[in-house]
C-alpha atoms as a PDB file:
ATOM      1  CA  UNK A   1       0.000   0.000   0.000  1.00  0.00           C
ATOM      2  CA  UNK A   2       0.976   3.448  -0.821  1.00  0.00           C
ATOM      3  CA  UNK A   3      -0.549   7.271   0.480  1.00  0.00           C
ATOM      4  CA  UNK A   4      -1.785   8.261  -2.590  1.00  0.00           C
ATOM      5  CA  UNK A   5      -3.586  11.524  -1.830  1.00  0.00           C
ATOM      6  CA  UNK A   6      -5.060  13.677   1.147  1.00  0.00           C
ATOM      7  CA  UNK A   7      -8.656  15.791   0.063  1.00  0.00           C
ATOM      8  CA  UNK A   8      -9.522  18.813   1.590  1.00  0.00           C
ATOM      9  CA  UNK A   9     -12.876  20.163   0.953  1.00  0.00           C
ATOM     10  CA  UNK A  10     -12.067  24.031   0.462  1.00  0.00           C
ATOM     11  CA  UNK A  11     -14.359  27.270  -0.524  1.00  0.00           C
ATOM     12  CA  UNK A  12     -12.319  29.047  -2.905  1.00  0.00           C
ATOM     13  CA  UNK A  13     -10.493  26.805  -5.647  1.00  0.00           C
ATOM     14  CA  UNK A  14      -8.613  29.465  -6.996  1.00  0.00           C
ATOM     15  CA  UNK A  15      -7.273  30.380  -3.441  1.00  0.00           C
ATOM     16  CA  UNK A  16      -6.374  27.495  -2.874  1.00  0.00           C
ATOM     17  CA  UNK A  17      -4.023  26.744  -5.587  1.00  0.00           C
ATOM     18  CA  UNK A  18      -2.948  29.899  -4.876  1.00  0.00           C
ATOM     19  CA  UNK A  19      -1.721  29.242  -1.236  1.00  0.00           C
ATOM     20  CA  UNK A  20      -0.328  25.777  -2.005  1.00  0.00           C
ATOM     21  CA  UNK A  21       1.410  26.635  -5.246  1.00  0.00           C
ATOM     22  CA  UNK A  22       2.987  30.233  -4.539  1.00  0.00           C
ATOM     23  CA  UNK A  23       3.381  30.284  -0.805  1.00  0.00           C
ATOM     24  CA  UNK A  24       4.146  26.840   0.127  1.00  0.00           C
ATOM     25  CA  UNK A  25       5.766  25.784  -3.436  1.00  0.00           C
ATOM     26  CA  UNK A  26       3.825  22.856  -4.322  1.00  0.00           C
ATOM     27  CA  UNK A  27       3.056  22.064  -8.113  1.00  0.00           C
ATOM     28  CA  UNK A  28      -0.400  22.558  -9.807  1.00  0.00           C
ATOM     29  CA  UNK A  29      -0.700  18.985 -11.092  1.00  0.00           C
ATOM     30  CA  UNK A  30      -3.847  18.729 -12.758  1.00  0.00           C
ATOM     31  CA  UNK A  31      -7.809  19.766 -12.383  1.00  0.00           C
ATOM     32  CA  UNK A  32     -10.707  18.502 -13.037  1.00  0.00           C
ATOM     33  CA  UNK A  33     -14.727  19.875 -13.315  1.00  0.00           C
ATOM     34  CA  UNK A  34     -17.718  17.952 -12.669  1.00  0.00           C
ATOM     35  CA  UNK A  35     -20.876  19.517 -13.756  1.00  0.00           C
ATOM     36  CA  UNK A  36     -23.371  16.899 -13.311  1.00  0.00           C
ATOM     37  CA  UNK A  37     -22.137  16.648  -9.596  1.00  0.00           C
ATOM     38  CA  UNK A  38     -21.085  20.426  -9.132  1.00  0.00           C
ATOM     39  CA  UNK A  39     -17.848  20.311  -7.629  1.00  0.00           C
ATOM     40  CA  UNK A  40     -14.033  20.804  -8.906  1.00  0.00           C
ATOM     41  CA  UNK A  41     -10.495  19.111  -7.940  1.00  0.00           C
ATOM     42  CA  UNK A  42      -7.446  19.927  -7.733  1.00  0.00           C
ATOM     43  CA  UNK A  43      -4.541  18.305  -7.427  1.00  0.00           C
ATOM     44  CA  UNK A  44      -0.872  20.147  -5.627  1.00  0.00           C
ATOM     45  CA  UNK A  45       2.138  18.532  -4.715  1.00  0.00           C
ATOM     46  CA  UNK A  46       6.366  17.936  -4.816  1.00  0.00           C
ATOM     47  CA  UNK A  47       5.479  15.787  -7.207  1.00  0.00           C
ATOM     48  CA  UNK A  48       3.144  13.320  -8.893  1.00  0.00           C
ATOM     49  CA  UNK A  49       1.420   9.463  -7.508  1.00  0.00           C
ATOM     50  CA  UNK A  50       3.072   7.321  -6.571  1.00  0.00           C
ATOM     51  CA  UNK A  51       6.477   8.706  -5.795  1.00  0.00           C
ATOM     52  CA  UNK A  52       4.771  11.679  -3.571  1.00  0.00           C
ATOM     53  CA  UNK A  53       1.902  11.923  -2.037  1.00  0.00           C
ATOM     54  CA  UNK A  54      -0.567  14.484  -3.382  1.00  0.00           C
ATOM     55  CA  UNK A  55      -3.339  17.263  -2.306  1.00  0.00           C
ATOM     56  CA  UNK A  56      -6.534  16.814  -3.582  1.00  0.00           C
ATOM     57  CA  UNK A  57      -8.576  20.097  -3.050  1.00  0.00           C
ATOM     58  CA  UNK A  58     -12.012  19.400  -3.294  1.00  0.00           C
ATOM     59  CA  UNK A  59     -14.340  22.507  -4.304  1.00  0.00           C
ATOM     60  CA  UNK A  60     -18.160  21.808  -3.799  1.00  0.00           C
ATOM     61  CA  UNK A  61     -20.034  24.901  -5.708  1.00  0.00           C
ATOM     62  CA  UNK A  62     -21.401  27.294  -4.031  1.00  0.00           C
ATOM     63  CA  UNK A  63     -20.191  26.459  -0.510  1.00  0.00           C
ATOM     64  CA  UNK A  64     -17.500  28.485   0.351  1.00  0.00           C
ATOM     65  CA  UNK A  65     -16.926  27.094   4.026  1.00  0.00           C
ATOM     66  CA  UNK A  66     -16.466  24.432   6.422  1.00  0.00           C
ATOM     67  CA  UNK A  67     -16.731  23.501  10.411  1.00  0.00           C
ATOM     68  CA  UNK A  68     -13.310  22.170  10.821  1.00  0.00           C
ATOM     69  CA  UNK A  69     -14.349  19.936  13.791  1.00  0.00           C
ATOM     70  CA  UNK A  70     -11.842  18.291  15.969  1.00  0.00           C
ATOM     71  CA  UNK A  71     -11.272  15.237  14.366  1.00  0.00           C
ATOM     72  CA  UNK A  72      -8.352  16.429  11.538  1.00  0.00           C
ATOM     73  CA  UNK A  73      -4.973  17.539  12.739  1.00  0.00           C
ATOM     74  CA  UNK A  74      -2.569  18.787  10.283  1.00  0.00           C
ATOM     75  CA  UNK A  75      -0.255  17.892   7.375  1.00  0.00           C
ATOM     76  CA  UNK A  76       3.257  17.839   8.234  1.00  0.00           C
ATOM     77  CA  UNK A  77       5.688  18.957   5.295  1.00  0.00           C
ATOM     78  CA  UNK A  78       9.645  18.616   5.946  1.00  0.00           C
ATOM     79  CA  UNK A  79      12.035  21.557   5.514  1.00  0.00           C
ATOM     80  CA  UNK A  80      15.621  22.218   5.866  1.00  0.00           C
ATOM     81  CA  UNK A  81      15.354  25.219   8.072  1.00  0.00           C
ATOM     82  CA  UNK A  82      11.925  25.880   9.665  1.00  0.00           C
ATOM     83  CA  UNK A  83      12.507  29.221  11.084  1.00  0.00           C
ATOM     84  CA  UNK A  84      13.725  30.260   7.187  1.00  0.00           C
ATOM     85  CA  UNK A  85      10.758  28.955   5.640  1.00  0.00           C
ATOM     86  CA  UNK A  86       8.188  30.645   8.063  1.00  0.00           C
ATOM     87  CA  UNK A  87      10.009  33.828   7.206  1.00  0.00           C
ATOM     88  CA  UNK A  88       9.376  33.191   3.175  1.00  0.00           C
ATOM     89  CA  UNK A  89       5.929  32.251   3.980  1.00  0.00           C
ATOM     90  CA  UNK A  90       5.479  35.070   5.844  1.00  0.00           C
ATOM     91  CA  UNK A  91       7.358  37.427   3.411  1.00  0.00           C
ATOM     92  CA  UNK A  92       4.141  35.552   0.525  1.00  0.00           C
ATOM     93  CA  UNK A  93       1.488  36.903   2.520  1.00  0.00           C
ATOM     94  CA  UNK A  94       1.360  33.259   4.936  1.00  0.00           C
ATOM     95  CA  UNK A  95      -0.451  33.292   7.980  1.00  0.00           C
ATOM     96  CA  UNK A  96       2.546  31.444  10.727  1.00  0.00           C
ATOM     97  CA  UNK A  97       0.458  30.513  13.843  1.00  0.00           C
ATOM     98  CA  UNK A  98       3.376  29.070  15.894  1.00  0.00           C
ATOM     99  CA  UNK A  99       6.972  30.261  15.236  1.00  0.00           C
ATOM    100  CA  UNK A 100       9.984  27.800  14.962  1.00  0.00           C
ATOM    101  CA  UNK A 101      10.726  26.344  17.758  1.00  0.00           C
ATOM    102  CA  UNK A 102      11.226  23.049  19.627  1.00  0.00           C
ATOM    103  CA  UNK A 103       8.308  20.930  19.649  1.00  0.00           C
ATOM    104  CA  UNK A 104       7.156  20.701  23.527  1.00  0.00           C
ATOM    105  CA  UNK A 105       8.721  17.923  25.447  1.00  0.00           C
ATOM    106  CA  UNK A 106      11.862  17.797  22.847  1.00  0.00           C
ATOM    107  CA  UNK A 107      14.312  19.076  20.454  1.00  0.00           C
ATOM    108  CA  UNK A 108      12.763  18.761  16.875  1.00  0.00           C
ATOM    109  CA  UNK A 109      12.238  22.207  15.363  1.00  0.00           C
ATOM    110  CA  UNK A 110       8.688  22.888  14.252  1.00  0.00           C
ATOM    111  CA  UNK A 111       6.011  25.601  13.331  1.00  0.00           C
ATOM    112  CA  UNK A 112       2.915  26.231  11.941  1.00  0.00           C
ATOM    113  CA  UNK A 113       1.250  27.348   9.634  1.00  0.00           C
ATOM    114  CA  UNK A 114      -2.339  27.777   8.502  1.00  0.00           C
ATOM    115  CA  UNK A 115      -4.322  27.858   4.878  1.00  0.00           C
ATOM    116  CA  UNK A 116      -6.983  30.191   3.528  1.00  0.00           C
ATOM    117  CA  UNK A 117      -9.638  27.796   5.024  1.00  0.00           C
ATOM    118  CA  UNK A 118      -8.040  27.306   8.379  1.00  0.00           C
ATOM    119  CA  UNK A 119      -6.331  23.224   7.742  1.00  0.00           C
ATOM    120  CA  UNK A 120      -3.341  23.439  10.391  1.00  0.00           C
ATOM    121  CA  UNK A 121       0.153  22.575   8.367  1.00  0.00           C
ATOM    122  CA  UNK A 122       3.299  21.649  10.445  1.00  0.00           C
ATOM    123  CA  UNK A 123       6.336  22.154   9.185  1.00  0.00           C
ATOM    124  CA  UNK A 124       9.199  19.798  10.374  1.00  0.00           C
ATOM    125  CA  UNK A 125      12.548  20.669  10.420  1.00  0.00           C
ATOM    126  CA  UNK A 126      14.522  18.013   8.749  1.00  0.00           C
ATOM    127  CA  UNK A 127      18.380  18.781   7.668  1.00  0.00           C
ATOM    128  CA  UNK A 128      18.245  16.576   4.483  1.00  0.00           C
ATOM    129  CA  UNK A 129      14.924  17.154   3.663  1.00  0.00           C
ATOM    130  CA  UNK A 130      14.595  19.311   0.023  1.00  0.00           C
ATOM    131  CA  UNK A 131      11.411  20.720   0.785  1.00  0.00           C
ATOM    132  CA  UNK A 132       9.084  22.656  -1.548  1.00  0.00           C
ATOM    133  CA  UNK A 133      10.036  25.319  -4.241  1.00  0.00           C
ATOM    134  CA  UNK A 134       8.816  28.137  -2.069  1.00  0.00           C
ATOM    135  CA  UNK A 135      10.225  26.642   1.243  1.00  0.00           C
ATOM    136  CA  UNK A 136      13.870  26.193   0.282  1.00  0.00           C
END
């Protein structure tokens, strides 16, 4: 088995794509409409199934939000330098809700930072990790 994809149900496409693509780096991968359903994907990522997981972000016309309820945490992404990359996110117009920093009860660096429709994304400090485009 293989992590293919992760959908989030947001309520502006276009925003969207825009956070993931020019603030956190990711890739616009491919679209898709359905009419006869009323609701539009999107697919962002590092790179394409099966070698990296993918975003699928799931826009259901005409609602343009969700309750977030307490069930979903976060997506973690890897970066070489956490405290850098919150700066460039920043710098992009990013919204960082927790700063770089060990994580509580340890030493791994981590921060936070949250989308247009409020999903939580951790960023993990990880010395050999590339990281996105925008994140480097």
């Amino acid at each position: 088995m293989r992590l293919l994809h992760t959908m989030l149900r947001v309520g502006n496409l276009q925003r969207a794509i825009d956070f993931y693509t020019q603030i956190l780096g990711m890739t616009l991968l491919r679209t898709s409409e359905n009419p006869e359903y009323k609701y539009s994907l999107a697919f962002v990522g590092y790179g394409n199934n099966p070698e990296h997981a993918e975003i699928e972000l799931t826009y259901n016309w005409g609602t343009d939000s969700y309750d977030m309820g307490t069930a979903f945490g976060h997506i973690a992404l890897g970066v070489p330098d956490a405290r850098a990359a919150c700066e460039k996110i920043k710098a992009a117009g990013g919204n960082v809700t927790r700063e770089a920093g060990p994580v509580k009860g340890g030493t791994t660096v981590i921060a936070f930072v949250t989308d247009p429709d409020g999903y939580k994304i951790e960023l993990i400090e990880r010395k050999g990790d590339v990281g996105g485009a925008g994140l480097r």
